[in-house]
Protein backbone atom coordinates (compact mmCIF):
# COMPACT_ATOMS: atom_id res chain seq x y z
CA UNK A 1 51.08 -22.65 18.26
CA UNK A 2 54.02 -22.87 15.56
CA UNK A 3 54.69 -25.54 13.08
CA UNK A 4 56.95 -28.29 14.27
CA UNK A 5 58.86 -27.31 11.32
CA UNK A 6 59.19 -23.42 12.80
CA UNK A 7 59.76 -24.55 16.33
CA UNK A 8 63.64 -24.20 17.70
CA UNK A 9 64.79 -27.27 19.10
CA UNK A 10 63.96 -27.56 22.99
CA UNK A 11 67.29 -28.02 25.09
CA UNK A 12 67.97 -31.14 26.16
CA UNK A 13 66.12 -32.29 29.71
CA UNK A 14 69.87 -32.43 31.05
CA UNK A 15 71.11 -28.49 31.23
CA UNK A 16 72.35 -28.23 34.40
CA UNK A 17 70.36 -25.45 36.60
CA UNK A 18 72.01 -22.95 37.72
CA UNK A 19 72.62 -23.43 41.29
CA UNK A 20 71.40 -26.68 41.01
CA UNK A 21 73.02 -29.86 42.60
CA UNK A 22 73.70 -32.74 40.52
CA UNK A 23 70.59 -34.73 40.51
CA UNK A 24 68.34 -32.20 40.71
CA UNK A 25 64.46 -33.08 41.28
CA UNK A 26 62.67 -33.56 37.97
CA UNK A 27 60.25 -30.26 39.03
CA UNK A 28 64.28 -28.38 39.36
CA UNK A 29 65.23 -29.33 36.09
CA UNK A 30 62.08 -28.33 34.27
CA UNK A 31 62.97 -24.82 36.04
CA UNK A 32 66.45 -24.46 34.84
CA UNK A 33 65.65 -25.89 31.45
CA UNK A 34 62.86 -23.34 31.22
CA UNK A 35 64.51 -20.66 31.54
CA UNK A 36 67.51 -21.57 29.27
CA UNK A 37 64.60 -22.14 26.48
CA UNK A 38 62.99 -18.61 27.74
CA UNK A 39 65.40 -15.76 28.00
CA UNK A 40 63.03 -13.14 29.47
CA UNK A 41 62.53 -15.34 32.36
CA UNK A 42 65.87 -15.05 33.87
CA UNK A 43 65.09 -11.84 35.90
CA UNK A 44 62.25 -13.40 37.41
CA UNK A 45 64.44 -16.34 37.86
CA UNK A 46 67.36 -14.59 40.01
CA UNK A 47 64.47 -12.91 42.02
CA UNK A 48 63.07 -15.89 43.10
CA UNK A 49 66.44 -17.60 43.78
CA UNK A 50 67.30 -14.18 46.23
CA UNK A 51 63.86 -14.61 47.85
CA UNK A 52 63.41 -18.51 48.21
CA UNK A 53 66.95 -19.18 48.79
CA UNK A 54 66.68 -21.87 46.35
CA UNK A 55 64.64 -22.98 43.56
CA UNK A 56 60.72 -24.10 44.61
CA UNK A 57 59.59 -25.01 41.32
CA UNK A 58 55.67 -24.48 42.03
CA UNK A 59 56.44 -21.13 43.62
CA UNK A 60 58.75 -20.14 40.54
CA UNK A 61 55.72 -21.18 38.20
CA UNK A 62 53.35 -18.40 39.92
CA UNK A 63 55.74 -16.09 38.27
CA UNK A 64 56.32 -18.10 35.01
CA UNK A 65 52.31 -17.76 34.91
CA UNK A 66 52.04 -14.05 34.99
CA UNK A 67 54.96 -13.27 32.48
CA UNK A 68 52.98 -15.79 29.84
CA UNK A 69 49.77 -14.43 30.64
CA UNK A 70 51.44 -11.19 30.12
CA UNK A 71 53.24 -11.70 27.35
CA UNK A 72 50.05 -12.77 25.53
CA UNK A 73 47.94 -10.08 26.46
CA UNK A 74 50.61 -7.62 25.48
CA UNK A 75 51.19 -9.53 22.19
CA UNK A 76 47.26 -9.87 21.34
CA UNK A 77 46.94 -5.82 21.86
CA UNK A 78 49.92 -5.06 20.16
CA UNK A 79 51.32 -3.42 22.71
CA UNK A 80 54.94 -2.47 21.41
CA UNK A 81 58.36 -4.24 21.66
CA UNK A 82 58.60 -7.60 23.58
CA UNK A 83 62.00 -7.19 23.95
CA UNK A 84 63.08 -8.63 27.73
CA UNK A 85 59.43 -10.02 28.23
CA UNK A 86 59.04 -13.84 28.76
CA UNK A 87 57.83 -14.98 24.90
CA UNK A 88 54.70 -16.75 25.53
CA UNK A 89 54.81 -18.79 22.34
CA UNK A 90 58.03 -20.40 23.70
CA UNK A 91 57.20 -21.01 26.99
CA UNK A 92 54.04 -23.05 25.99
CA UNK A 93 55.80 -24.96 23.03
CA UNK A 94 58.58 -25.63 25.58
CA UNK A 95 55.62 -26.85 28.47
CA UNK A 96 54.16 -28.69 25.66
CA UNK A 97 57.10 -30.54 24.87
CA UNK A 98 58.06 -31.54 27.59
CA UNK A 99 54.58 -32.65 29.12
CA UNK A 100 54.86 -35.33 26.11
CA UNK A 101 57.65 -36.77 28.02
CA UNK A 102 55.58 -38.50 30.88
CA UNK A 103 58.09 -37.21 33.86
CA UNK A 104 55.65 -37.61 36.84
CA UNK A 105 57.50 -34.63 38.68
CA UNK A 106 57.44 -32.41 35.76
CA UNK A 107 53.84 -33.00 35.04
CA UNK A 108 52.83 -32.15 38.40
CA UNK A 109 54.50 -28.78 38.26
CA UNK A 110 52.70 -28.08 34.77
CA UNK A 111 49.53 -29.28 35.66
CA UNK A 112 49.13 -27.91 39.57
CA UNK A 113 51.08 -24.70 38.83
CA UNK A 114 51.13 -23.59 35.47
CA UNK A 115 47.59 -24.74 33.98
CA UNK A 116 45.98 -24.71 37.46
CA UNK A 117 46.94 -20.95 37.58
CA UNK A 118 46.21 -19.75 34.23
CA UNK A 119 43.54 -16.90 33.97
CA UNK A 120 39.62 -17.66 34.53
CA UNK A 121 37.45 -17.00 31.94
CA UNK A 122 36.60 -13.51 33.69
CA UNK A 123 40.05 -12.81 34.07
CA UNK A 124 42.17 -10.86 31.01
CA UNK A 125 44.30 -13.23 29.32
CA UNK A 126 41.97 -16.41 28.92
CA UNK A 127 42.05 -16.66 26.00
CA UNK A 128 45.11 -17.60 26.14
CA UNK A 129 44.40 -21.43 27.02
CA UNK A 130 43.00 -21.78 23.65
CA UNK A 131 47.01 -21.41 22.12
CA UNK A 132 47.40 -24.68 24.32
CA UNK A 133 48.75 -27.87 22.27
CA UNK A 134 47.46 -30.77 22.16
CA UNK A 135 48.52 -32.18 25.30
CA UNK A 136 47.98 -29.34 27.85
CA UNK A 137 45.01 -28.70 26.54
CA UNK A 138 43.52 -31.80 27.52
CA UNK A 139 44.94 -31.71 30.94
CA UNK A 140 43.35 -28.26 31.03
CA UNK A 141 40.21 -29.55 29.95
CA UNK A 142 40.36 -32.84 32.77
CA UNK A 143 41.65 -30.14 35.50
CA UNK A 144 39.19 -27.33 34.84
CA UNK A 145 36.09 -28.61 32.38
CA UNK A 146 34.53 -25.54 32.34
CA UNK A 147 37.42 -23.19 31.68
């Protein structure tokens, strides 16, 4: 993880989504605020608007998942340019921050479908929950115990 001191500033929880209508569900908002933070999620982003017809937060997060996971694995093996790839440093500081925040809607979208669906220990990329901060990591740890 980076120093608080390193760390951009997160966007404030009240960027408008795109597409979004005002008063958006909490689990819409994290979406939209997500990928403002994260750049290289956008393409995955307009695909999933085009194929859902609108945003499904939980569905979105499969997706949010697999860029991390990759993004990690590609950093980790050093694996050229990251340029257009979902930054997985950001997108945990940014899940991180806002799990702090306590928003019962948002939590449930980190917890069921980001740290529910993060890679197994068998799986390439688990190492990856040990970048976790402090707070996801212990939701990890109460939703899967053994890894």
């Amino acid at each position: 993880m980076t120093s608080p001191a390193s760390t951009p500033a997160l966007p404030a929880t009240t960027l408008p989504t795109p597409g979004a209508a005002p008063g958006a569900t909490p689990g819409v908002q994290l979406v939209g605020d997500l990928v403002a933070y994260v750049p290289g999620l956008r393409t995955a982003y307009d695909a999933h608007v085009v194929c859902q017809g609108r945003v499904q937060p939980h569905v979105f997060f499969w997706d949010v998942v697999q860029a991390t996971v990759q993004s990690y694995v590609a950093d980790a093996g050093h694996k050229g340019d990251s340029h257009g790839r979902a930054d997985w440093r950001r997108t945990l500081d940014f899940l991180e921050a806002q799990s702090r925040r306590g928003v019962a809607g948002v939590d449930e979208v980190i917890v069921t479908s980001f740290l529910g669906d993060l890679p197994h220990p068998h799986e390439p990329g688990h190492a990856l929950v040990r970048q976790l901060g402090p707070v996801l990591a212990a939701r990890f740890g109460r939703l899967r115990p053994g890894g």
